[in-house]
PDB file of N, CA and C in Angstrom:
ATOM      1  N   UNK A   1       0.088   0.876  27.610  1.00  0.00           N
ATOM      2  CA  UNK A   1      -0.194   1.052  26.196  1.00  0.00           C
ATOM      3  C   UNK A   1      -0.858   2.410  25.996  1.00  0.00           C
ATOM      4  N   UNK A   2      -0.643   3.245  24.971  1.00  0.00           N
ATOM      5  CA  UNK A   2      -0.721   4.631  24.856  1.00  0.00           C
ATOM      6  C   UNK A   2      -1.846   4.403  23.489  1.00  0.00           C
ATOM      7  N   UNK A   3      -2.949   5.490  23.521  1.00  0.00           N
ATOM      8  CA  UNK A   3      -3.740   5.174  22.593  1.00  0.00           C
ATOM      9  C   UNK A   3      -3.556   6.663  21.803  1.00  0.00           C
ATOM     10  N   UNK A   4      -3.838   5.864  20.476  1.00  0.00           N
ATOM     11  CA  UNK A   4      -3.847   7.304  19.955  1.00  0.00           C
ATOM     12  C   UNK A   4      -4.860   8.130  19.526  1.00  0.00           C
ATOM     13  N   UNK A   5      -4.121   9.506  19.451  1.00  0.00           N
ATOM     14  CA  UNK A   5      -5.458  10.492  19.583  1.00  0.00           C
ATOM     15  C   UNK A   5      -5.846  10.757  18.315  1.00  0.00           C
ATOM     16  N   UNK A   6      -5.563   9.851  17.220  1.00  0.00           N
ATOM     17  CA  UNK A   6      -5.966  10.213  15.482  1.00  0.00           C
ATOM     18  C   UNK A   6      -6.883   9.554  15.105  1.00  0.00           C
ATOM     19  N   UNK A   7      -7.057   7.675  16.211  1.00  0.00           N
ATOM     20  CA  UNK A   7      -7.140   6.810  15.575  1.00  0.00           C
ATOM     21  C   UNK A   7      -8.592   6.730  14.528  1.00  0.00           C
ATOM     22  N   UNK A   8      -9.823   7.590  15.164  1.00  0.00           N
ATOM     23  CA  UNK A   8     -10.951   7.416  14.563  1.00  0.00           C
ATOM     24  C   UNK A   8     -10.896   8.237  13.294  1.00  0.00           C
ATOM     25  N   UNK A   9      -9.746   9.462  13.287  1.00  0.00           N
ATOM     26  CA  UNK A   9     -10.551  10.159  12.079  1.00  0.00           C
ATOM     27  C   UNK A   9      -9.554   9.164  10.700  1.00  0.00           C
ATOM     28  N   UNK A  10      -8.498   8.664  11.218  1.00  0.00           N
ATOM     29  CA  UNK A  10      -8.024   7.715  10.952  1.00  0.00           C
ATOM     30  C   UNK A  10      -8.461   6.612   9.929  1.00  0.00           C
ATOM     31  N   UNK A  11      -9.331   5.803  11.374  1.00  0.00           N
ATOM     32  CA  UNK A  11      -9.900   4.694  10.667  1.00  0.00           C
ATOM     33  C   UNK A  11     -11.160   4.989   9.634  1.00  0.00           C
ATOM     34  N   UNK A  12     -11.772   5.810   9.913  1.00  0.00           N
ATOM     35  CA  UNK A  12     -13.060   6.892   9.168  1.00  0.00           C
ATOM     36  C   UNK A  12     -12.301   6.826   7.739  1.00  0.00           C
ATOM     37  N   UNK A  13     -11.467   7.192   7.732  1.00  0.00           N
ATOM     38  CA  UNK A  13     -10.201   7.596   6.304  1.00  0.00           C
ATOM     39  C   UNK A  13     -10.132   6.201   5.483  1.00  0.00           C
ATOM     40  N   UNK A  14      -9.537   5.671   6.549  1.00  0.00           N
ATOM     41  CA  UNK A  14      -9.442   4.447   5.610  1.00  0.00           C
ATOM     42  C   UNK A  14     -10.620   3.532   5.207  1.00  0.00           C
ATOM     43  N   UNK A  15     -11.267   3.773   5.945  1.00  0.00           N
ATOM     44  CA  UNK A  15     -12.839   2.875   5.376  1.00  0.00           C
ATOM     45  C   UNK A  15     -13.296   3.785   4.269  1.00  0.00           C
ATOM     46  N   UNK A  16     -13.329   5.415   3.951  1.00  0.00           N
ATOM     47  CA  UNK A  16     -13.937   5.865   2.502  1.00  0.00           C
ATOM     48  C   UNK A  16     -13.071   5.304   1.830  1.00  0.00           C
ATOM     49  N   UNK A  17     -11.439   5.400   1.749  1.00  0.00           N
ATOM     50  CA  UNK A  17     -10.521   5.160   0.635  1.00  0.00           C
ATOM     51  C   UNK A  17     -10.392   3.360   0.333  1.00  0.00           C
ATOM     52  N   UNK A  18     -10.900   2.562   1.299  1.00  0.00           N
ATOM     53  CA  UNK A  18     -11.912   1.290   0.712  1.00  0.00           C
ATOM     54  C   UNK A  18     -12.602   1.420   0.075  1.00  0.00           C
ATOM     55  N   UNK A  19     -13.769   2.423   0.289  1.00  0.00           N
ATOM     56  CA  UNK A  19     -15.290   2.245  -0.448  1.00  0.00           C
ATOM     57  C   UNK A  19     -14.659   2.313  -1.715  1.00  0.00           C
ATOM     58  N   UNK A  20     -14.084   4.042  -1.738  1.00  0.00           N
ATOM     59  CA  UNK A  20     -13.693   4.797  -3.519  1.00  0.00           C
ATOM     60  C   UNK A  20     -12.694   3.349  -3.893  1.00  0.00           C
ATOM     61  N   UNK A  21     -12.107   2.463  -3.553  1.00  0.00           N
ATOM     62  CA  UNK A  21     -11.124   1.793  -4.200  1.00  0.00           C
ATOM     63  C   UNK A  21     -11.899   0.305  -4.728  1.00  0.00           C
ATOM     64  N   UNK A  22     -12.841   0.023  -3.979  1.00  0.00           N
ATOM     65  CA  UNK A  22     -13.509  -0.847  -4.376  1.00  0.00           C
ATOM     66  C   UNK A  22     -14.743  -0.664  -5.678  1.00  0.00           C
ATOM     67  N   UNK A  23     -15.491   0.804  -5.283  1.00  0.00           N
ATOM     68  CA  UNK A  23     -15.966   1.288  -6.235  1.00  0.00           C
ATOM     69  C   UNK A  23     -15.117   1.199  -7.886  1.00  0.00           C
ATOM     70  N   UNK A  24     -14.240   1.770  -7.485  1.00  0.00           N
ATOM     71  CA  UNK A  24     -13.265   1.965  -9.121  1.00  0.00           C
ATOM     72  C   UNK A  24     -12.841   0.352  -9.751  1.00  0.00           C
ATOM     73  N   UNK A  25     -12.863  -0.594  -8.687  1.00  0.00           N
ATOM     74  CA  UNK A  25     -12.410  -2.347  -8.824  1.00  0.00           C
ATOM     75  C   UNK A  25     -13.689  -2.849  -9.593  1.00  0.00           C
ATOM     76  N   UNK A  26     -14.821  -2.583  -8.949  1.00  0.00           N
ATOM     77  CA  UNK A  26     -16.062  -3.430  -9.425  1.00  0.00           C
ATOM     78  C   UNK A  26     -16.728  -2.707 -10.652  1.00  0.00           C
ATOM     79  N   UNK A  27     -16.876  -1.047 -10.636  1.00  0.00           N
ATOM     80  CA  UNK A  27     -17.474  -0.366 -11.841  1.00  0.00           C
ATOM     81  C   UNK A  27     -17.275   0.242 -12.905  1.00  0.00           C
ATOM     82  N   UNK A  28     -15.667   0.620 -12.728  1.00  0.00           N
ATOM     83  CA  UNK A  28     -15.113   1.160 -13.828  1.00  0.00           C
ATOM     84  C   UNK A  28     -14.342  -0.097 -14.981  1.00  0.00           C
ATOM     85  N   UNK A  29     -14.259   0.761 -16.061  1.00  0.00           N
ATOM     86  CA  UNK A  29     -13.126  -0.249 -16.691  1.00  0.00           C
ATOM     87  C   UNK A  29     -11.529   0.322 -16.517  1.00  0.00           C
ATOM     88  N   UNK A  30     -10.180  -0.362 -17.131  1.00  0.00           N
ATOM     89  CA  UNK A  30      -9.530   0.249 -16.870  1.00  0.00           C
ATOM     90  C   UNK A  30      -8.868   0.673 -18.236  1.00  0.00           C
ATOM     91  N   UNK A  31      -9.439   1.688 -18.656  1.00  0.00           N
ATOM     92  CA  UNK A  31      -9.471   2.355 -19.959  1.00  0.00           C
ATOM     93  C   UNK A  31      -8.377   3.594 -20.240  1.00  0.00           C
ATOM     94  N   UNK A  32      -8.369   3.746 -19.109  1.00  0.00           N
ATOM     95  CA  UNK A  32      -7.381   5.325 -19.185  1.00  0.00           C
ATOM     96  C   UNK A  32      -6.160   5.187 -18.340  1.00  0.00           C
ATOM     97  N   UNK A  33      -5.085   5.611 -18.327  1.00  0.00           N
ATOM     98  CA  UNK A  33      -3.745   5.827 -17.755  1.00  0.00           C
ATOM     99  C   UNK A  33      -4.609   6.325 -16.197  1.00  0.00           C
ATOM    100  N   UNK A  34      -5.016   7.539 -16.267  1.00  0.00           N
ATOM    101  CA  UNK A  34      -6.101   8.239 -15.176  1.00  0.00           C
ATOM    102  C   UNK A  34      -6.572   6.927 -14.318  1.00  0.00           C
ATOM    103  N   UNK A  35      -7.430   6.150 -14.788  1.00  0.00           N
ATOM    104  CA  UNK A  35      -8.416   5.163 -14.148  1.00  0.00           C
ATOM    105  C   UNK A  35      -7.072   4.212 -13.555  1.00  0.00           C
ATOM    106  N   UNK A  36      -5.826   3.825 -14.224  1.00  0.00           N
ATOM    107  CA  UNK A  36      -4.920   3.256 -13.689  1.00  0.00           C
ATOM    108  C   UNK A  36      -4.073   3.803 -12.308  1.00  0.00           C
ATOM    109  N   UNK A  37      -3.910   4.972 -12.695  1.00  0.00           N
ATOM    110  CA  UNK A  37      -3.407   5.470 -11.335  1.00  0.00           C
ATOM    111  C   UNK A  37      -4.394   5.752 -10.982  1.00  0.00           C
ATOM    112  N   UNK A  38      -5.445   6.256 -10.548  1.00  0.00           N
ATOM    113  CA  UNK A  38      -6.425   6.108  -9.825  1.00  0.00           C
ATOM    114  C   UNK A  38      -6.603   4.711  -8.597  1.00  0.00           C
ATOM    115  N   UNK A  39      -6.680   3.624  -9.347  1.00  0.00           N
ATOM    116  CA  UNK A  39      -6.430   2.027  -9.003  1.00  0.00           C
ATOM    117  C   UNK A  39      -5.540   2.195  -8.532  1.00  0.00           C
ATOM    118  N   UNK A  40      -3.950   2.257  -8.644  1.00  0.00           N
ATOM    119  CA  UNK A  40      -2.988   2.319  -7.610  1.00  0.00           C
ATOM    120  C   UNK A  40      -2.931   2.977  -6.142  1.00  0.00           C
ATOM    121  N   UNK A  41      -3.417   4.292  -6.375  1.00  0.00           N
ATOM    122  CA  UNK A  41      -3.276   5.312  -5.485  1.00  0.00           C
ATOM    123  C   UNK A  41      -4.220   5.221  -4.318  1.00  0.00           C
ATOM    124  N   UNK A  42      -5.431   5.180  -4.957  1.00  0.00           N
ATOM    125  CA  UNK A  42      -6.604   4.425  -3.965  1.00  0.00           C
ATOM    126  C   UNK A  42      -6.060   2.845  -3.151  1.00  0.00           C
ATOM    127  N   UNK A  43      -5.295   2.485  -4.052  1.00  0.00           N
ATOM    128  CA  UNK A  43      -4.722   0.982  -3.303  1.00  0.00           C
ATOM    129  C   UNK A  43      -3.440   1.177  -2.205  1.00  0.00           C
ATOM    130  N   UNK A  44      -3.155   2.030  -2.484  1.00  0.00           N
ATOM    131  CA  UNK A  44      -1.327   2.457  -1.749  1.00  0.00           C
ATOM    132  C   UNK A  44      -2.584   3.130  -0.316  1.00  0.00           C
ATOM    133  N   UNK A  45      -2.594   4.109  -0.773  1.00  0.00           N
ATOM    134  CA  UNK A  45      -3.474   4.889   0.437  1.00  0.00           C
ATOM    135  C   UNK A  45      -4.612   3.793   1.458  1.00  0.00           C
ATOM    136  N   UNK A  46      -5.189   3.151   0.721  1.00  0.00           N
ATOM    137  CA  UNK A  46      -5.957   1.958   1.544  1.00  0.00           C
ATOM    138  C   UNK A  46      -5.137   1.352   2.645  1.00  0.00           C
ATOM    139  N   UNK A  47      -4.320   0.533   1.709  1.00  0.00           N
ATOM    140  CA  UNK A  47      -3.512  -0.245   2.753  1.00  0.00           C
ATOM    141  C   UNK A  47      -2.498   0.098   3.005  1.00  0.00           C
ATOM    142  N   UNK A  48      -2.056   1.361   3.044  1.00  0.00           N
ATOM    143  CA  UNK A  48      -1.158   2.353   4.106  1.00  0.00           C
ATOM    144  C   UNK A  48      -1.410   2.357   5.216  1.00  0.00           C
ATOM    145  N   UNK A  49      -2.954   3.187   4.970  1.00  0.00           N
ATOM    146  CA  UNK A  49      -3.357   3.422   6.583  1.00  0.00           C
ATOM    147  C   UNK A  49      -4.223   2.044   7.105  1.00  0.00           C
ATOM    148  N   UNK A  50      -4.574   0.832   6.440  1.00  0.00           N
ATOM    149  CA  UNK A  50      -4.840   0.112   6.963  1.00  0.00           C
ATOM    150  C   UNK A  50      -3.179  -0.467   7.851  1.00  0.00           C
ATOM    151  N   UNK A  51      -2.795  -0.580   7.214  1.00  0.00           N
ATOM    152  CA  UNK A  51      -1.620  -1.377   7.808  1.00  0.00           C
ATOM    153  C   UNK A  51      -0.507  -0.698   8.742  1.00  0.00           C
ATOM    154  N   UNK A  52      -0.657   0.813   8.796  1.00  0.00           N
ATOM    155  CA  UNK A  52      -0.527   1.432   9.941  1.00  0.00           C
ATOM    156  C   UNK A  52      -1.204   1.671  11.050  1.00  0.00           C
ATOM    157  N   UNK A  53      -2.680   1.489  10.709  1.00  0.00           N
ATOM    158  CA  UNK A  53      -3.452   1.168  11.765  1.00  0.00           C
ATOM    159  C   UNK A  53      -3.212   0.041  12.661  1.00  0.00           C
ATOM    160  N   UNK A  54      -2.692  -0.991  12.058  1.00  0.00           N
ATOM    161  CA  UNK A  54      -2.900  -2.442  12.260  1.00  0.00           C
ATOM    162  C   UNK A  54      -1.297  -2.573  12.793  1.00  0.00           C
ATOM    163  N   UNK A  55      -0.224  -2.306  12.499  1.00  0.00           N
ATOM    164  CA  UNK A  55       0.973  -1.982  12.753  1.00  0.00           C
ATOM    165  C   UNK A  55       1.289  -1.402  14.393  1.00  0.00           C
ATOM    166  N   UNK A  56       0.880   0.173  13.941  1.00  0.00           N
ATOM    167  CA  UNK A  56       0.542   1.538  14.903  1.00  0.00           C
ATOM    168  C   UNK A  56       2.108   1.952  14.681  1.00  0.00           C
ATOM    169  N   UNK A  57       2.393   2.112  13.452  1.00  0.00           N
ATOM    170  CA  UNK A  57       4.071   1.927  12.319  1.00  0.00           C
ATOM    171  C   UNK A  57       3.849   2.853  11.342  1.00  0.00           C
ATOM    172  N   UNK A  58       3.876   3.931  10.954  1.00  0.00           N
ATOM    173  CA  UNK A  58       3.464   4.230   9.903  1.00  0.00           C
ATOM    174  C   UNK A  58       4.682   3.844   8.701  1.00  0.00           C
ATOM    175  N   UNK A  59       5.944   3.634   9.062  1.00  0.00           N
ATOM    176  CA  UNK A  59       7.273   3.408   8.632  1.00  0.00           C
ATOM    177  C   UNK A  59       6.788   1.793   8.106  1.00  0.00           C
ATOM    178  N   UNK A  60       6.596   1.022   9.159  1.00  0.00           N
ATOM    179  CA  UNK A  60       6.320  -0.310   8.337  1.00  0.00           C
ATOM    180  C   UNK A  60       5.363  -0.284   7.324  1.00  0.00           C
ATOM    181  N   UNK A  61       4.326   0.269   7.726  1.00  0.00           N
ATOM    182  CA  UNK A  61       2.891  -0.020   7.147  1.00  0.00           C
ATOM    183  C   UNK A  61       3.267   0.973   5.260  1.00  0.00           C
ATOM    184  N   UNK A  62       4.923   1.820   5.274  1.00  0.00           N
ATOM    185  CA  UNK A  62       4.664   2.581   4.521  1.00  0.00           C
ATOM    186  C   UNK A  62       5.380   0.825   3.455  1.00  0.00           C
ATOM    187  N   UNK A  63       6.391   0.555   4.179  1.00  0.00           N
ATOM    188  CA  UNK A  63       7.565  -0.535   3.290  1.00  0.00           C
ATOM    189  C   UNK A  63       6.547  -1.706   2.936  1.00  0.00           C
ATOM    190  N   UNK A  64       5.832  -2.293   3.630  1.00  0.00           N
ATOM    191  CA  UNK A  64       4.866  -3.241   3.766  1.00  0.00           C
ATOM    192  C   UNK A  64       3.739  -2.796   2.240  1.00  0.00           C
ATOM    193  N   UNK A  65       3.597  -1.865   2.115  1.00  0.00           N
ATOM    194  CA  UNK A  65       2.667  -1.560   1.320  1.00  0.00           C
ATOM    195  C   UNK A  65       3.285  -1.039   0.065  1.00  0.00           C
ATOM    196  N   UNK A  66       4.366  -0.509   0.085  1.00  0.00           N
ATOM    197  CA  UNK A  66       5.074  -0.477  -1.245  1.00  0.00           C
ATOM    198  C   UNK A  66       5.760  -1.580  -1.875  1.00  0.00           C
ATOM    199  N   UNK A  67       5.804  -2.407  -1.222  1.00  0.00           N
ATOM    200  CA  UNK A  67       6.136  -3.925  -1.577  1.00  0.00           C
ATOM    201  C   UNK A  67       5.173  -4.837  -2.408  1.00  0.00           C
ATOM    202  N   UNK A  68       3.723  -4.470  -1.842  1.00  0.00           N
ATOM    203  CA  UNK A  68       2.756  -4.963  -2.310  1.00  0.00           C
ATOM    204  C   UNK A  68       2.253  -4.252  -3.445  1.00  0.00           C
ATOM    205  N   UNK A  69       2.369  -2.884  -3.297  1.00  0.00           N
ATOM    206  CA  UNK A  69       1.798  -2.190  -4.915  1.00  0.00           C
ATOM    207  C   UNK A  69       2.856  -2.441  -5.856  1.00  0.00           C
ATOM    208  N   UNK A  70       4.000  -2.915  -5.492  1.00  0.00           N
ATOM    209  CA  UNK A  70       5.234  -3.176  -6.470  1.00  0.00           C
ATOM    210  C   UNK A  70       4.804  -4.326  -6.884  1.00  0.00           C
ATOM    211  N   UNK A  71       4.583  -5.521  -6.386  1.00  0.00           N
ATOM    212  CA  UNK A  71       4.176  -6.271  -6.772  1.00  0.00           C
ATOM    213  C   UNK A  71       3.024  -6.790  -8.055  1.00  0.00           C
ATOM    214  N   UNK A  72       1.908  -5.588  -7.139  1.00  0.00           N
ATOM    215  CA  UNK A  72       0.872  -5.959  -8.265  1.00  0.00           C
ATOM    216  C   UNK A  72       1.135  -5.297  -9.591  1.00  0.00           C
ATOM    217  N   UNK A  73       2.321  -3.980  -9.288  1.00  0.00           N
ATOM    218  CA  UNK A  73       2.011  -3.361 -10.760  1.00  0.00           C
ATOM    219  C   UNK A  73       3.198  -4.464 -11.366  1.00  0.00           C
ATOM    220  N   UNK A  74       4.336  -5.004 -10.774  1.00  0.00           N
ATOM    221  CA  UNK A  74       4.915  -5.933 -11.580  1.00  0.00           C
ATOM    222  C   UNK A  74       4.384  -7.185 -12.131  1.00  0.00           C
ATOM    223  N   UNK A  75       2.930  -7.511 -11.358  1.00  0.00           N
ATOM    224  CA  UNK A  75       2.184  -8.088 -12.209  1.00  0.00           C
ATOM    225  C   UNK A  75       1.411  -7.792 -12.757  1.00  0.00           C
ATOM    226  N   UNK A  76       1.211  -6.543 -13.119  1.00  0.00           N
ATOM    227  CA  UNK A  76       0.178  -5.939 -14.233  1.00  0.00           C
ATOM    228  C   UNK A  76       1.278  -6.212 -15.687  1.00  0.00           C
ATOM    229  N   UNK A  77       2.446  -5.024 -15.304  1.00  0.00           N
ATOM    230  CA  UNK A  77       3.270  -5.094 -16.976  1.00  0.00           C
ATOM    231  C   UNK A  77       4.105  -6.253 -17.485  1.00  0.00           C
ATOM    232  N   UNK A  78       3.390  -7.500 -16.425  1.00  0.00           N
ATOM    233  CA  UNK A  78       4.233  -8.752 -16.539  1.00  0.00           C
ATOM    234  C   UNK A  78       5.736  -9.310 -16.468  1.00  0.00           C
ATOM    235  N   UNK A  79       6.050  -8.739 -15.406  1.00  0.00           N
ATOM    236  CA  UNK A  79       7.764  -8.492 -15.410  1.00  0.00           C
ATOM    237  C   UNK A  79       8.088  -9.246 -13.914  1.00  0.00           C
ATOM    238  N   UNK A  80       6.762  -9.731 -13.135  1.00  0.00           N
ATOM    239  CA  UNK A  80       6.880 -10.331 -11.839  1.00  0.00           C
ATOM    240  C   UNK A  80       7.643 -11.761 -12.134  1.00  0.00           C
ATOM    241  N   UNK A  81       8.351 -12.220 -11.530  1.00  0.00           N
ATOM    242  CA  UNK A  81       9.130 -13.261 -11.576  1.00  0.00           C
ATOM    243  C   UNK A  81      10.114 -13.629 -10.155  1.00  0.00           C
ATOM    244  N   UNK A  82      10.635 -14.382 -10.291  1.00  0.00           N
ATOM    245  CA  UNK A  82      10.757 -14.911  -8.750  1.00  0.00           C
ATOM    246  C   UNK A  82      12.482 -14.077  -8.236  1.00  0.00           C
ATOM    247  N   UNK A  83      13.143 -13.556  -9.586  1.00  0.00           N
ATOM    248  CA  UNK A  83      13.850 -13.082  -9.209  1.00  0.00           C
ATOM    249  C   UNK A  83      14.181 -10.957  -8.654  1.00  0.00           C
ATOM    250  N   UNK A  84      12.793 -10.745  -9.316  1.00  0.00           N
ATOM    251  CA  UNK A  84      12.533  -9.250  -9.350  1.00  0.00           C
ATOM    252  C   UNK A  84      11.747  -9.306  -7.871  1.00  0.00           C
ATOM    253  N   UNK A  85      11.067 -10.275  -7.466  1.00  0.00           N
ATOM    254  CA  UNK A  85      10.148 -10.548  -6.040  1.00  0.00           C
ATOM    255  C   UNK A  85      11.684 -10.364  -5.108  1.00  0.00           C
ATOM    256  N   UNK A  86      12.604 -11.173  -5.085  1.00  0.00           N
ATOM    257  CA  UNK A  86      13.485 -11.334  -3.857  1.00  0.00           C
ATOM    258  C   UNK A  86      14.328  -9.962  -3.896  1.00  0.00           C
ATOM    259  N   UNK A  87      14.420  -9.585  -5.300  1.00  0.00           N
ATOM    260  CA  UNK A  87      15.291  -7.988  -5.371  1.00  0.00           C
ATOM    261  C   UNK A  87      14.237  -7.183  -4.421  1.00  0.00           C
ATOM    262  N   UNK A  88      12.894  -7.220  -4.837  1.00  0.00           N
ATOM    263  CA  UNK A  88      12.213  -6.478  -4.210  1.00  0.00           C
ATOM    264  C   UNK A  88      11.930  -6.318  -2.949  1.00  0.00           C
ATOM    265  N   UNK A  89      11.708  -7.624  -2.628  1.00  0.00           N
ATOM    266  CA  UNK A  89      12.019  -7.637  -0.810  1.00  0.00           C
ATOM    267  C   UNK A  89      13.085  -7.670   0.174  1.00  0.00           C
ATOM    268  N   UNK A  90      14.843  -7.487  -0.990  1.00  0.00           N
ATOM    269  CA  UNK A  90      15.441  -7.287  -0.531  1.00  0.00           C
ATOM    270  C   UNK A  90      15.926  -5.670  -0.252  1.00  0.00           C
ATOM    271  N   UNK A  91      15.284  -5.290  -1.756  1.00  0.00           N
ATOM    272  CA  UNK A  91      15.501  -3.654  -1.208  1.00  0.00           C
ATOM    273  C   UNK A  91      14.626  -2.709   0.196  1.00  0.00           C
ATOM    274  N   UNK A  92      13.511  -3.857   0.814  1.00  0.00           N
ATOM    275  CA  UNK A  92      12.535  -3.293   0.922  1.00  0.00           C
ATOM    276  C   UNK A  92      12.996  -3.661   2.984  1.00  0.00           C
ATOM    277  N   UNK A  93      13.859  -4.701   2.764  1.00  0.00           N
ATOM    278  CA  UNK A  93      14.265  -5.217   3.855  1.00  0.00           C
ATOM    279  C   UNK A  93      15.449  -4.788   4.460  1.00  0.00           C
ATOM    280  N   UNK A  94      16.189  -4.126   3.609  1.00  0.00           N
ATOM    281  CA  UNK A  94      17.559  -3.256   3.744  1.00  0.00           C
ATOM    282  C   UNK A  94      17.243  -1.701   3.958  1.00  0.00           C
ATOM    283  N   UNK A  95      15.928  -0.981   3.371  1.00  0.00           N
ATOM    284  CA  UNK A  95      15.663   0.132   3.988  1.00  0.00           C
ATOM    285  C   UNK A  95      14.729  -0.263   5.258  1.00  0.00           C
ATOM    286  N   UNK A  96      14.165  -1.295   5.478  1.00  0.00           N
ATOM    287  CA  UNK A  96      13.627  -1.319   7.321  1.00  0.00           C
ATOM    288  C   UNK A  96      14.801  -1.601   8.073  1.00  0.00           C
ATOM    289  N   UNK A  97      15.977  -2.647   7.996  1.00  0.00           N
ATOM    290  CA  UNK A  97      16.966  -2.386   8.856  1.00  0.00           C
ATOM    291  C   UNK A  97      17.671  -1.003   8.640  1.00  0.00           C
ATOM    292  N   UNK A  98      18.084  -0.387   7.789  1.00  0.00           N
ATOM    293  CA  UNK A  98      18.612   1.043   7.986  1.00  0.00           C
ATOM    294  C   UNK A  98      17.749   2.185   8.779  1.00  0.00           C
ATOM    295  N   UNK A  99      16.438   2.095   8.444  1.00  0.00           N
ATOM    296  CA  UNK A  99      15.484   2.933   9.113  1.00  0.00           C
ATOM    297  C   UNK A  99      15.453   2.493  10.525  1.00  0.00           C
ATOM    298  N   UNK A 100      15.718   1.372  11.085  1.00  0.00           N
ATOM    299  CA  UNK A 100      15.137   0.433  12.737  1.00  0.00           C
ATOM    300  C   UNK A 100      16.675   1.011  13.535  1.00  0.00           C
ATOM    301  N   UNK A 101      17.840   0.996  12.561  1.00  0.00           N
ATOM    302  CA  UNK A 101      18.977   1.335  14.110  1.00  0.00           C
ATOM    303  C   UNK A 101      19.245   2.897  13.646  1.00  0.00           C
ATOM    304  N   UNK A 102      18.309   3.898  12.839  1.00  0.00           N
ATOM    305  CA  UNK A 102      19.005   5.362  13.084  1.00  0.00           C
ATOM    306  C   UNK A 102      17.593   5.966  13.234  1.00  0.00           C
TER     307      UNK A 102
END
């Protein structure tokens, strides 16, 4: 097993872009377009590199996590439903097999 040589400044990374994402969850309101993407971006970036950490994938950890911010923003503008979920994990499952055999 090969360790990597990023992993601390890494994990360092992803624990501030927790703090700032939790900060903006518990103290702000969400008043502005700004404060909204803010909330996303801090959330994509969190559990990017969490889940590439956790992976050691950055390819999964990228599909894995755009699945999930798709999600929540399809349940923000209320459009989540059981048939936009399976589109979604089917598009999301057709670019990891295309990405896994080239």
């Amino acid at each position: 097993m090969t360790r990597r040589k990023n992993f601390l400044p890494t994990f360092l990374l992803t624990i501030l872009f927790w703090l700032c994402w939790i900060y903006i969850l518990l103290f702000t309101a969400p008043e502005s377009n700004f404060l909204l993407f803010t909330f996303y971006f801090l959330l994509f970036l969190s559990l990017f590199l969490t889940f590439s950490l956790i992976f050691a994938n950055s390819r999964r950890g990228f599909l894995l996590v755009l699945g999930i911010t798709g999600v929540v923003f399809l349940q923000q503008i209320k459009l989540l439903n059981i048939l936009n979920l399976i589109l979604l994990l089917g598009i999301l499952l057709s670019f990891e097999l295309y990405f896994s055999r080239h």
